[in-house]
N, C-alpha and C. Protein backbone atom coordinates (compact mmCIF):
# COMPACT_ATOMS: atom_id res chain seq x y z
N UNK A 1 49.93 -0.02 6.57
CA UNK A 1 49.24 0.62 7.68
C UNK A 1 48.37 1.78 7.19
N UNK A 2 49.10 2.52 6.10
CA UNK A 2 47.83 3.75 5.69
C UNK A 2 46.98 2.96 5.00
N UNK A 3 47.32 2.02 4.57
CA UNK A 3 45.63 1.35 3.57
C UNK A 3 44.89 1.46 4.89
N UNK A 4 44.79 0.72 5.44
CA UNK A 4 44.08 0.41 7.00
C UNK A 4 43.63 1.46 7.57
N UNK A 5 44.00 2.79 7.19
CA UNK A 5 43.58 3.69 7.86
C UNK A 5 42.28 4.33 6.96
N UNK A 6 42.58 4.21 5.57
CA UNK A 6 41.70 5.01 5.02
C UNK A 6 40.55 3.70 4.92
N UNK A 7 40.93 2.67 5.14
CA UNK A 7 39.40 1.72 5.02
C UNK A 7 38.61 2.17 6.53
N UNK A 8 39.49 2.22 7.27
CA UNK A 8 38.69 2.46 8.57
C UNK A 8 37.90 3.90 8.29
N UNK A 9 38.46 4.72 7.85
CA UNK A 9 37.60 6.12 8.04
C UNK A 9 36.63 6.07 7.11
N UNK A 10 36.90 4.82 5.96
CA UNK A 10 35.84 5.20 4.72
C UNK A 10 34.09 4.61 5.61
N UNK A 11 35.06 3.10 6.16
CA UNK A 11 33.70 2.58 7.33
C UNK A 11 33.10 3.29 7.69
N UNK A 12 33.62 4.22 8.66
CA UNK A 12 33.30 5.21 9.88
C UNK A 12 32.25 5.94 9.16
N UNK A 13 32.69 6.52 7.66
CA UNK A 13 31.67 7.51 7.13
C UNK A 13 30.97 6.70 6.68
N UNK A 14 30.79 5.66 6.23
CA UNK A 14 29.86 5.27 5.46
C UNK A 14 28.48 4.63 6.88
N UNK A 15 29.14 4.24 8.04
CA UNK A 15 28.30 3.97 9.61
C UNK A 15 27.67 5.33 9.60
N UNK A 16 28.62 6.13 10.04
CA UNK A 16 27.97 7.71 10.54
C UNK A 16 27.00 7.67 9.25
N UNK A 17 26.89 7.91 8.16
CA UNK A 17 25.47 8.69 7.16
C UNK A 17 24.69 7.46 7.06
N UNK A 18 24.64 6.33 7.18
CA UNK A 18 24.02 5.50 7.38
C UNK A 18 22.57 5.88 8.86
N UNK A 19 23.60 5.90 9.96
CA UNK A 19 22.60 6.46 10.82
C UNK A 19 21.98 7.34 10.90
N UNK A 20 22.62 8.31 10.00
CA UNK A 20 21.65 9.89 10.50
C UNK A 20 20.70 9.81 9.27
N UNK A 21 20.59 9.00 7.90
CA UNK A 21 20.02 8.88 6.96
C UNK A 21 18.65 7.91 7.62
N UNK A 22 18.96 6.79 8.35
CA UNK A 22 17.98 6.25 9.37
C UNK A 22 17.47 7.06 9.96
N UNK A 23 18.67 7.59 11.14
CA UNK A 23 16.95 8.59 12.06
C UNK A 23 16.45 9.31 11.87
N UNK A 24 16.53 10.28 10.96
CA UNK A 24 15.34 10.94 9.98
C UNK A 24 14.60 10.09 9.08
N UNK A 25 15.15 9.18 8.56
CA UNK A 25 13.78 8.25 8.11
C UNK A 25 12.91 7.80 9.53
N UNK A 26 13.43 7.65 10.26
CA UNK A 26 12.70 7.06 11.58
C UNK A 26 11.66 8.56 12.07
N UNK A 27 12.13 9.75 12.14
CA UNK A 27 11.70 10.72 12.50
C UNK A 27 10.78 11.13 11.92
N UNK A 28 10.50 10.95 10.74
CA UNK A 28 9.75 11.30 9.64
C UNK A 28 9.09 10.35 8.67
N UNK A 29 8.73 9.25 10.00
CA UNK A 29 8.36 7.89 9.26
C UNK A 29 6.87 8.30 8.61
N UNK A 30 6.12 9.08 9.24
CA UNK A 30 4.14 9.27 8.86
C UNK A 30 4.77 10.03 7.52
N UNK A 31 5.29 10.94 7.92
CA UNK A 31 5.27 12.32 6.71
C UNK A 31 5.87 11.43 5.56
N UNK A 32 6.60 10.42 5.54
CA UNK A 32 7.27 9.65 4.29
C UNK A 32 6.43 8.72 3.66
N UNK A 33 5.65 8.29 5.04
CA UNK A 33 5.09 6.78 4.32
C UNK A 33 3.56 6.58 4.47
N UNK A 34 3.04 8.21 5.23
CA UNK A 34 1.41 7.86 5.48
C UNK A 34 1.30 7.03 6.36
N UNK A 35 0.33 6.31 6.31
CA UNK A 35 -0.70 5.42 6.95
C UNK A 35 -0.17 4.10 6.35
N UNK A 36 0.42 3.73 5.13
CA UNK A 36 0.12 2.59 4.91
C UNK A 36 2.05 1.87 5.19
N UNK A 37 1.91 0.31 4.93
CA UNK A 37 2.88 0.33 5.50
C UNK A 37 3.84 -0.30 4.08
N UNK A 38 5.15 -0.15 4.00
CA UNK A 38 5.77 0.12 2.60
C UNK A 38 6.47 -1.51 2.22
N UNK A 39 6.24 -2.26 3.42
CA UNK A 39 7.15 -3.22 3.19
C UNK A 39 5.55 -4.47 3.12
N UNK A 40 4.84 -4.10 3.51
CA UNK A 40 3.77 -5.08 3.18
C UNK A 40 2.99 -4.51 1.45
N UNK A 41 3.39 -3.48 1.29
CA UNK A 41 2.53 -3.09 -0.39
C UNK A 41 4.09 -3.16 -0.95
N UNK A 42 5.24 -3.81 -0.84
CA UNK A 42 5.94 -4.24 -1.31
C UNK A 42 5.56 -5.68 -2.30
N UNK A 43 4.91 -6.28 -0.61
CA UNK A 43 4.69 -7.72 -0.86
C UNK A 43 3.80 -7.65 -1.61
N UNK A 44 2.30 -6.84 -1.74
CA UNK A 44 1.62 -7.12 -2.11
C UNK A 44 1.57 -6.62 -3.68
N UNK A 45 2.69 -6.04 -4.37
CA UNK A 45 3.12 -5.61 -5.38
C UNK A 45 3.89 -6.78 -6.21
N UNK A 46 4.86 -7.87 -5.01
CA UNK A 46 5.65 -8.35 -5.71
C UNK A 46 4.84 -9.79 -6.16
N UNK A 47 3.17 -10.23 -5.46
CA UNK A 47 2.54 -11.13 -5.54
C UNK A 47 1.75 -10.56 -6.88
N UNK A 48 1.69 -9.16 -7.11
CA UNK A 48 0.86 -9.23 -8.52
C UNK A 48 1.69 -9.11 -9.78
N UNK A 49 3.08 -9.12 -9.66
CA UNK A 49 3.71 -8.91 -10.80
C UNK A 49 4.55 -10.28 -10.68
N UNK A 50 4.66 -11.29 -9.95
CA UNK A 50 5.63 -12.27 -10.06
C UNK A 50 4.71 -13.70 -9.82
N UNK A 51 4.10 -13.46 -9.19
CA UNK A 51 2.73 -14.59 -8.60
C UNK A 51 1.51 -14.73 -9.35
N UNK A 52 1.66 -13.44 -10.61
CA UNK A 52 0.49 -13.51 -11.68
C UNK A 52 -0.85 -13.71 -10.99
N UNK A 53 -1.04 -13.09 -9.41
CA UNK A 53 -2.52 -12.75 -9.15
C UNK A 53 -3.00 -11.56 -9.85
N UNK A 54 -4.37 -11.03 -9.45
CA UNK A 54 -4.67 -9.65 -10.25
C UNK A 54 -5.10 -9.09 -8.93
N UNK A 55 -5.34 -9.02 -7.35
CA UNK A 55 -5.11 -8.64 -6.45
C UNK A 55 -4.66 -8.80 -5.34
N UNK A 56 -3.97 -7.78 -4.71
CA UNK A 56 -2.85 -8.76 -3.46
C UNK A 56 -3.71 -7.59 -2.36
N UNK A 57 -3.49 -8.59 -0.88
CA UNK A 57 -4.03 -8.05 0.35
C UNK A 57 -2.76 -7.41 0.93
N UNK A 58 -3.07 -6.04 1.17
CA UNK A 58 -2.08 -5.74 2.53
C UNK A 58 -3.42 -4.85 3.27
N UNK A 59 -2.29 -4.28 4.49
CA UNK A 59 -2.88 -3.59 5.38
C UNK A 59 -2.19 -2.19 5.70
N UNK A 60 -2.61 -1.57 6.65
CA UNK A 60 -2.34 -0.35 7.05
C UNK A 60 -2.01 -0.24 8.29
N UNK A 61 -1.58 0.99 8.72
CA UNK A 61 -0.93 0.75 10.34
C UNK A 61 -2.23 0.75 11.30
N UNK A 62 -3.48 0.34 10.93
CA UNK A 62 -4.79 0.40 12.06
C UNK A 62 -5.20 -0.50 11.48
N UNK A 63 -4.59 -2.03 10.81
CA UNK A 63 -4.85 -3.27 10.35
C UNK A 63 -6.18 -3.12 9.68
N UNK A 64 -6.35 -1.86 8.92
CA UNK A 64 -7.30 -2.37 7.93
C UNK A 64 -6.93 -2.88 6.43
N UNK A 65 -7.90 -3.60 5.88
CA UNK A 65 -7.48 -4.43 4.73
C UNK A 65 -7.71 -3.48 3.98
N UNK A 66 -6.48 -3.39 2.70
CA UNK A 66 -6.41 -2.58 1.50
C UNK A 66 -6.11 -3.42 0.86
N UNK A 67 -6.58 -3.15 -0.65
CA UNK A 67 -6.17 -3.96 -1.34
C UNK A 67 -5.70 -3.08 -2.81
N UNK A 68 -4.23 -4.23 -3.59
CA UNK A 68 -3.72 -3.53 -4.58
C UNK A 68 -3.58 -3.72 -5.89
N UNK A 69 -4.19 -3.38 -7.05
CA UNK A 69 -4.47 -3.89 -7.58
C UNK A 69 -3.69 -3.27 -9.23
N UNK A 70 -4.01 -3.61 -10.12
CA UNK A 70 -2.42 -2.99 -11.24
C UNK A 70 -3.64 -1.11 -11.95
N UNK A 71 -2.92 -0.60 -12.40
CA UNK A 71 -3.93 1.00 -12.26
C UNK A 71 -4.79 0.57 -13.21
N UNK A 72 -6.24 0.97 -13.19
CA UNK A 72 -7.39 0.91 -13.96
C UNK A 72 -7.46 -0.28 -14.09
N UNK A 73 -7.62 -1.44 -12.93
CA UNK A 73 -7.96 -2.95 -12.91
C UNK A 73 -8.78 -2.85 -11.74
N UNK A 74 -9.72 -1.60 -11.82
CA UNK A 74 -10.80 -1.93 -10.25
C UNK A 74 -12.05 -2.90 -10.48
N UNK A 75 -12.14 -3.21 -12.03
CA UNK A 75 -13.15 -4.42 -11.93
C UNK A 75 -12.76 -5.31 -11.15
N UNK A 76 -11.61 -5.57 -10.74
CA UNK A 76 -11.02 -7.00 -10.01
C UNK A 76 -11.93 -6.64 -8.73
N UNK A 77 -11.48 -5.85 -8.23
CA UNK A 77 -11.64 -5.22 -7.19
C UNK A 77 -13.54 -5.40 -6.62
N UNK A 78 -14.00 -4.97 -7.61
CA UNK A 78 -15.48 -4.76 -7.94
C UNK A 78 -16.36 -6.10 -7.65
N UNK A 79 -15.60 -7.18 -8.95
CA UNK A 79 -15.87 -8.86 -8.71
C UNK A 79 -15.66 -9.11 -8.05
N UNK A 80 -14.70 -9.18 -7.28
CA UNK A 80 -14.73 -9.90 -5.76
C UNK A 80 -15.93 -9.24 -4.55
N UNK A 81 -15.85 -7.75 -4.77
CA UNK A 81 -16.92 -7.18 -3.74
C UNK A 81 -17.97 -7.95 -3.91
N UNK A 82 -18.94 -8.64 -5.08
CA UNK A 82 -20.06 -9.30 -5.88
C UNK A 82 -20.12 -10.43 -5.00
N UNK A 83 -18.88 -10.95 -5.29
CA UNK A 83 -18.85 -12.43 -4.79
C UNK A 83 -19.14 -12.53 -3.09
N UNK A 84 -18.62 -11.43 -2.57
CA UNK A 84 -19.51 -11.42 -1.22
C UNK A 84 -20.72 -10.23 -0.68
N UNK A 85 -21.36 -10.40 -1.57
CA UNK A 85 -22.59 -10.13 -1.52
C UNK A 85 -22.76 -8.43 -2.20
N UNK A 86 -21.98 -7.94 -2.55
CA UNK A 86 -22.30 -6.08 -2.52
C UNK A 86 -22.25 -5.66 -4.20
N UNK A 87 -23.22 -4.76 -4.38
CA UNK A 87 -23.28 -4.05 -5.76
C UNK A 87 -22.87 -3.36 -5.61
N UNK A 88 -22.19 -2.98 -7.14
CA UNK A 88 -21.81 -1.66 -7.36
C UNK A 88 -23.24 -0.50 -7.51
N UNK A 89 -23.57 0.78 -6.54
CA UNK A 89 -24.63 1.42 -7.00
C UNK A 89 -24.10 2.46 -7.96
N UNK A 90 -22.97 2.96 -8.22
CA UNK A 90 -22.72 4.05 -9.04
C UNK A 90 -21.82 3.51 -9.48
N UNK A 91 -21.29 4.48 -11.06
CA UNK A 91 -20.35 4.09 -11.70
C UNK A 91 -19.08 4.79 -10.88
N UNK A 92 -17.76 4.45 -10.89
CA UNK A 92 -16.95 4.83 -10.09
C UNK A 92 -16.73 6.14 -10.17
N UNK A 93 -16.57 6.74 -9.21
CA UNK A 93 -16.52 8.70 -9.33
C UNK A 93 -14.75 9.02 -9.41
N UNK A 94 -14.11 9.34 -10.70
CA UNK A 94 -12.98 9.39 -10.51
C UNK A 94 -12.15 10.34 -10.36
N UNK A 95 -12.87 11.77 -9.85
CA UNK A 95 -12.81 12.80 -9.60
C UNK A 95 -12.37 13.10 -7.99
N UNK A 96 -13.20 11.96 -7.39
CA UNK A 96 -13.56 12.20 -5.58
C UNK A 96 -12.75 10.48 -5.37
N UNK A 97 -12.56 9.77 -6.30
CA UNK A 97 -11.29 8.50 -5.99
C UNK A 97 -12.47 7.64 -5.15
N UNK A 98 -13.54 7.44 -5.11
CA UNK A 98 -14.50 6.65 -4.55
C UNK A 98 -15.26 5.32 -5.19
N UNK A 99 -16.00 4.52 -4.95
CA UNK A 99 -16.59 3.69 -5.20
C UNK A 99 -17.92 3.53 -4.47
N UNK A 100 -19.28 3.57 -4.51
CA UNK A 100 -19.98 3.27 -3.75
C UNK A 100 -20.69 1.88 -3.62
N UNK A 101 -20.76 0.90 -2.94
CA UNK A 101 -21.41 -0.80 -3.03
C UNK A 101 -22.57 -0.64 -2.21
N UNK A 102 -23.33 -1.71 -2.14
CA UNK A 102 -24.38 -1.27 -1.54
C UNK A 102 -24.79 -3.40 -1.30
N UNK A 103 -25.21 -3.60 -0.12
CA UNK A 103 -25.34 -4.71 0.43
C UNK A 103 -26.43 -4.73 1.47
N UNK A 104 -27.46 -5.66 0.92
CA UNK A 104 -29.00 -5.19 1.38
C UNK A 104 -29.23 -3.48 1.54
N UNK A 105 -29.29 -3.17 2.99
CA UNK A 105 -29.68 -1.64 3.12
C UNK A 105 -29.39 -0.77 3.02
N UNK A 106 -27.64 -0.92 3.56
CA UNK A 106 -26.27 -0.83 3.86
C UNK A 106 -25.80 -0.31 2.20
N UNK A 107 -25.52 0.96 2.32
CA UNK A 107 -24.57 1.47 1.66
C UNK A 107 -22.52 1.34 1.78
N UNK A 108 -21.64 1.13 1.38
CA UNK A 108 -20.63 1.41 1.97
C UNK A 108 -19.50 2.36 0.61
N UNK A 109 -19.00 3.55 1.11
CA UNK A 109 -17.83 4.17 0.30
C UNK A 109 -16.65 4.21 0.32
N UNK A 110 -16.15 3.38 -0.64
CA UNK A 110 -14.87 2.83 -0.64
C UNK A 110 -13.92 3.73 -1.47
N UNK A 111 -12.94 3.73 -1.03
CA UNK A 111 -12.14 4.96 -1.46
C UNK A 111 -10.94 4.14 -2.14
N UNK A 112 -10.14 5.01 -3.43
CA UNK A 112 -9.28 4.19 -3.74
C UNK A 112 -7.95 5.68 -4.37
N UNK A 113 -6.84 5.28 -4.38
CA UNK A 113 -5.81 6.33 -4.78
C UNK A 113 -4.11 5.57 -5.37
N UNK A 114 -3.97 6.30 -6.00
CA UNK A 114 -3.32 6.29 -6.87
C UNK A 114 -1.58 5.25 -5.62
N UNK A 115 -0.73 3.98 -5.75
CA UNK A 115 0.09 3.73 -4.93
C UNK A 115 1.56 4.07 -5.93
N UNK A 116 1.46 3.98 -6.72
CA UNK A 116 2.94 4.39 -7.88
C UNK A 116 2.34 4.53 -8.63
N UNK A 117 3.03 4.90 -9.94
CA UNK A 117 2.35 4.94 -11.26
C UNK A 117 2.04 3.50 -12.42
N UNK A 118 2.16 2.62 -11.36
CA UNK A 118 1.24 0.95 -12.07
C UNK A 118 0.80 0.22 -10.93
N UNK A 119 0.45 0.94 -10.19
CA UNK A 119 -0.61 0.42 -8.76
C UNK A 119 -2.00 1.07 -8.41
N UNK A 120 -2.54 1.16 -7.80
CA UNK A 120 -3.89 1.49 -7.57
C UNK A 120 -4.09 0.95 -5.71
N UNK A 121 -4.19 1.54 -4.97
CA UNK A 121 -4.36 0.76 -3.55
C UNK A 121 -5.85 1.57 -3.05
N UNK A 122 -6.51 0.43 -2.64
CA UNK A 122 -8.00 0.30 -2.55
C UNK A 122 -8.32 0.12 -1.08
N UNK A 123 -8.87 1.45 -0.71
CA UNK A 123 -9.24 0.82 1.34
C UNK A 123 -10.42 0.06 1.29
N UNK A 124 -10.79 -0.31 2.17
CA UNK A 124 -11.74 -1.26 2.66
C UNK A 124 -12.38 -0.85 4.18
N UNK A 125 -13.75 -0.64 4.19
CA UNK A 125 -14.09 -0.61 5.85
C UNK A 125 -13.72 -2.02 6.67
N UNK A 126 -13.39 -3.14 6.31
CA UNK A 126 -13.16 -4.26 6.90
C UNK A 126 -12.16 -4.37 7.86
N UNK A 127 -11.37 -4.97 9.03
CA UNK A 127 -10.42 -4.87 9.78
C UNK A 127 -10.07 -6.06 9.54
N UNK A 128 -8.34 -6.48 9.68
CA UNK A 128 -8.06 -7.56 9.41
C UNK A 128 -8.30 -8.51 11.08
N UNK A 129 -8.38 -9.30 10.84
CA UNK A 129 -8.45 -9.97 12.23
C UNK A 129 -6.94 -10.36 12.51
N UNK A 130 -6.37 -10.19 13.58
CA UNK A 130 -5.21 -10.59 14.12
C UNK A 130 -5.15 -11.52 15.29
């Protein structure tokens, strides 16, 4: 009967800090995790290191497309912009974390920042369609 007792209270504590370790993660979900969302640049982490792509799509909590790519691999990034239609006009500014493309008239500045220390996550003005 005392085994039974101390498994029950070990439960109890291990339920109780469980929850209060949740609702401050819940409380403090922006201030922890930003804008972007942690379980989709999971995915899109576990498609470039296990799926042997060289860029994976996620998004952000206002469904815009970011993309992630392994650190100092923004040519990927760059070639694909090409392939639908946009130049690079400057060399990348790595001071201000920018990129500038340029597509016919249309300038666009693409911003990019650091996601761990072997990631790189790249915004995009594009919206994903849902």
């Amino acid at each position: 009967m005392d085994k039974i007792k101390k498994i029950l209270v070990l439960f109890l504590a291990v339920l109780i800090s469980t929850v209060i370790v949740l609702s401050v993660i819940f409380i403090n979900w922006e201030h922890i995790f930003g804008d972007t969302r942690p379980i989709a640049n999971a995915k899109a982490m576990y498609q470039l290191e296990f799926k042997d792509k060289d860029i994976a799509e996620t998004t952000d909590v206002d469904n815009n497309i970011m993309y992630v790519v392994p650190k100092g691999h923004l040519d990927t990034y760059i070639e694909m912009m090409k392939e639908k239609g946009y130049t690079l006009t400057e060399k990348k500014d790595d001071k201000h974390h920018t990129l500038l493309l340029k597509k016919g008239n249309n300038f666009t500045e693409i911003s990019y920042k650091s996601l761990t220390s072997r990631y790189t996550l790249i915004g995009s003005p594009f919206l994903k369609e849902v």
